[in-house]
N, C-alpha and C. Protein backbone atom coordinates (compact mmCIF):
# COMPACT_ATOMS: atom_id res chain seq x y z
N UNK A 1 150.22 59.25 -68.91
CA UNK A 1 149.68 58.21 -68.06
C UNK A 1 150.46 58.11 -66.74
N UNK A 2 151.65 58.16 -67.11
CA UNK A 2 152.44 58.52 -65.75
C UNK A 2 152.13 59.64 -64.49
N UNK A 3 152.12 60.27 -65.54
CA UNK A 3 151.71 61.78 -64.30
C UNK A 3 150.07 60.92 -63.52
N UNK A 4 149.44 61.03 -64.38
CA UNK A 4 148.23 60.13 -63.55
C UNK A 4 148.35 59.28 -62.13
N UNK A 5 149.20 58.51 -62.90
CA UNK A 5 149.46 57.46 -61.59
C UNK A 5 150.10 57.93 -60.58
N UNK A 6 150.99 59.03 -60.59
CA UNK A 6 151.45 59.90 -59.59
C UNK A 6 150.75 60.63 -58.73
N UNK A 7 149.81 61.48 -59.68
CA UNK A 7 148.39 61.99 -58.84
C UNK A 7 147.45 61.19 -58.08
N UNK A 8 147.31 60.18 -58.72
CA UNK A 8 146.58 59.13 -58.09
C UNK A 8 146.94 58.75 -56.70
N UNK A 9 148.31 58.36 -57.09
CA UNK A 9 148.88 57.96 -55.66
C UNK A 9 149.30 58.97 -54.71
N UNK A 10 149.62 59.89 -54.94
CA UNK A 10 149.91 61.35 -53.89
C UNK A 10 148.44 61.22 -53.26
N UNK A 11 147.68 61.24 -54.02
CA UNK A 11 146.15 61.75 -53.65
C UNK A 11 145.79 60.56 -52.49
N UNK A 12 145.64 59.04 -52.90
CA UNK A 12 145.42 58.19 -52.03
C UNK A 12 146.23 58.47 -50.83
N UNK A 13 147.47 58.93 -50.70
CA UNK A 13 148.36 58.92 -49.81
C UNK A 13 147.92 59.97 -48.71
N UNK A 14 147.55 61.26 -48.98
CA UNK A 14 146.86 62.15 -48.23
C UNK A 14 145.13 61.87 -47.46
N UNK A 15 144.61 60.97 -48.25
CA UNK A 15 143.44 60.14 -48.25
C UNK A 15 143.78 59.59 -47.23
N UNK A 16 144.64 58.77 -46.91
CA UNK A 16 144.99 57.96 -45.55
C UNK A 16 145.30 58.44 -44.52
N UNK A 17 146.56 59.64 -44.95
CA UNK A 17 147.01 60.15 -43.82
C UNK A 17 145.42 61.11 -42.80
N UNK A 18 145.07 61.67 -43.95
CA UNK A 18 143.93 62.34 -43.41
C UNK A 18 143.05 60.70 -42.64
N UNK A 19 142.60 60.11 -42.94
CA UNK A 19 141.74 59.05 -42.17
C UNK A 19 142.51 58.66 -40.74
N UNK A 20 144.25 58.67 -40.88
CA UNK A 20 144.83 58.58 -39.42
C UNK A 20 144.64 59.86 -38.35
N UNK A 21 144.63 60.46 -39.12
CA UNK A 21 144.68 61.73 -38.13
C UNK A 21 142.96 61.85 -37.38
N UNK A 22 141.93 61.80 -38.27
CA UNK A 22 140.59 61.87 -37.95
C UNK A 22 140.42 60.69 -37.01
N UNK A 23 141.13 59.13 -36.72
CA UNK A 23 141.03 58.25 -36.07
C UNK A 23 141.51 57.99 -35.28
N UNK A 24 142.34 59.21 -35.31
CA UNK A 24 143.37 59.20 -33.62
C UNK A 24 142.37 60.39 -32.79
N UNK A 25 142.41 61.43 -33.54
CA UNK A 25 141.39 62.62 -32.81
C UNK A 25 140.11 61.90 -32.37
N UNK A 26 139.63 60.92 -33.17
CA UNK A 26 138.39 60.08 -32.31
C UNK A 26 138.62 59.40 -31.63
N UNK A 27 140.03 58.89 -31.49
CA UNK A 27 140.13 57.89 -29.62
C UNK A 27 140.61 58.70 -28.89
N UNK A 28 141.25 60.00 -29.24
CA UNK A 28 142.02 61.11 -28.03
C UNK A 28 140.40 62.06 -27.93
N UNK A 29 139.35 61.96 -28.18
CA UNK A 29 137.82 62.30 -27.76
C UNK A 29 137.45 61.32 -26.94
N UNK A 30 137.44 60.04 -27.42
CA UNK A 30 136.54 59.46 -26.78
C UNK A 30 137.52 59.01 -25.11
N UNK A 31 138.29 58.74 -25.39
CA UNK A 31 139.29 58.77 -23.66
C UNK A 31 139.20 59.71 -23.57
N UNK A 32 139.15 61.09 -23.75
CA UNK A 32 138.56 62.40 -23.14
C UNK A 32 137.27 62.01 -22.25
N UNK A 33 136.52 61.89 -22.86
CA UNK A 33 134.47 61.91 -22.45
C UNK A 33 135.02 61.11 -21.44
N UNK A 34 135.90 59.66 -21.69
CA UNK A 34 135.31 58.96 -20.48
C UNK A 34 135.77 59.01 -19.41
N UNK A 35 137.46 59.61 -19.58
CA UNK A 35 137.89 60.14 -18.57
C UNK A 35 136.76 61.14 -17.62
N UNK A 36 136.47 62.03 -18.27
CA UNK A 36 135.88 63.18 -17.54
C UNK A 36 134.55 62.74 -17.01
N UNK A 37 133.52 61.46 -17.17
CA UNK A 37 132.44 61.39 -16.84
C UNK A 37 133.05 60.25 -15.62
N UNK A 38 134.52 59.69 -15.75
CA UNK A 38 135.19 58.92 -14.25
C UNK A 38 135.31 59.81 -13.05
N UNK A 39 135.81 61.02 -13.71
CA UNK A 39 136.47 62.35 -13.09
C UNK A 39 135.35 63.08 -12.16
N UNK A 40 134.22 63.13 -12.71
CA UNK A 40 132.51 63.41 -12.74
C UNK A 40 131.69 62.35 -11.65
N UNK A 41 132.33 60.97 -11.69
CA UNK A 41 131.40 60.04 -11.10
C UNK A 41 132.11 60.04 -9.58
N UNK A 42 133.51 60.04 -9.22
CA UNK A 42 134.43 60.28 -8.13
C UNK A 42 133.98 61.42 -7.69
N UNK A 43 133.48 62.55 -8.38
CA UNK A 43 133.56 63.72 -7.40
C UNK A 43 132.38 63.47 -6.50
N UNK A 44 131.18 63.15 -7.09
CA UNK A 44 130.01 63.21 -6.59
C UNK A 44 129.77 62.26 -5.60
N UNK A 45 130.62 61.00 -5.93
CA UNK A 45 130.62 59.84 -4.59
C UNK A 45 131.39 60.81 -3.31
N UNK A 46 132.46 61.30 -3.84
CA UNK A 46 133.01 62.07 -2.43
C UNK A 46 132.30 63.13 -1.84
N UNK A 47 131.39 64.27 -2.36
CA UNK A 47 130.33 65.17 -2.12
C UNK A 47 129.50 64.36 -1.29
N UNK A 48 129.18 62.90 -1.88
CA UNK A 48 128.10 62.69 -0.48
C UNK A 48 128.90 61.95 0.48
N UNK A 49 129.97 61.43 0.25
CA UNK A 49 130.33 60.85 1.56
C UNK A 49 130.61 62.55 2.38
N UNK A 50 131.42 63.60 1.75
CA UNK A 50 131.62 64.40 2.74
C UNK A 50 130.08 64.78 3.24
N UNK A 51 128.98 64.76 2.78
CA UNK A 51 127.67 65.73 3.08
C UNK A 51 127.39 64.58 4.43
N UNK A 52 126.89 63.17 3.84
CA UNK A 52 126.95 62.48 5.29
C UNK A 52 128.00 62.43 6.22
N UNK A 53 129.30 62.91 6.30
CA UNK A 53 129.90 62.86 7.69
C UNK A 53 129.77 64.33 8.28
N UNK A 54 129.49 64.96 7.23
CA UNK A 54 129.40 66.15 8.09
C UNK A 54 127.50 66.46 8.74
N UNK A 55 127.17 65.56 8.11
CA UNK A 55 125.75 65.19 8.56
C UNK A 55 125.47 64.89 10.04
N UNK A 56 126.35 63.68 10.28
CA UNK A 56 126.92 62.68 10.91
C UNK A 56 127.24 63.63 12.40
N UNK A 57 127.95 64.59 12.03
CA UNK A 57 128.94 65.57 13.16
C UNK A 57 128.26 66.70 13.64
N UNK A 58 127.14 66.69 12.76
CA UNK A 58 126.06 67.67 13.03
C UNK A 58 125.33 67.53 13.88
N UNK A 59 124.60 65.94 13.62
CA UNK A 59 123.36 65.39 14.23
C UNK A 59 124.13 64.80 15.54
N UNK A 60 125.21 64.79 15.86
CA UNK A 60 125.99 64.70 17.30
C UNK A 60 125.45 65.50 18.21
């Protein structure tokens, strides 16, 4: 009965650790995505400000 409860508990213990690890890799994803769709939304505001000034320097 002993050995049982040993297995038992080793087993729960890896059970958890595994659930930390899968719940850190899902917030070091998800601050990934949102980083990169911030990273994504900055570029494209600067693409058109540069397209209108150089618009701008054109139509001069």
């Amino acid at each position: 009965m002993n050995n049982l409860i040993l297995f038992v508990n080793s087993f729960l213990s890896y059970i958890v650790l595994m659930a930390i690890i899968v719940a850190v890799g899902a917030v070091g994803f998800t601050v990934g995505v949102k980083w990169r769709k911030s990273k994504d939304a900055k570029a494209a505001v600067q693409q058109e400000a540069d397209a209108q000034s150089a618009e701008s320097i054109s139509g001069s």
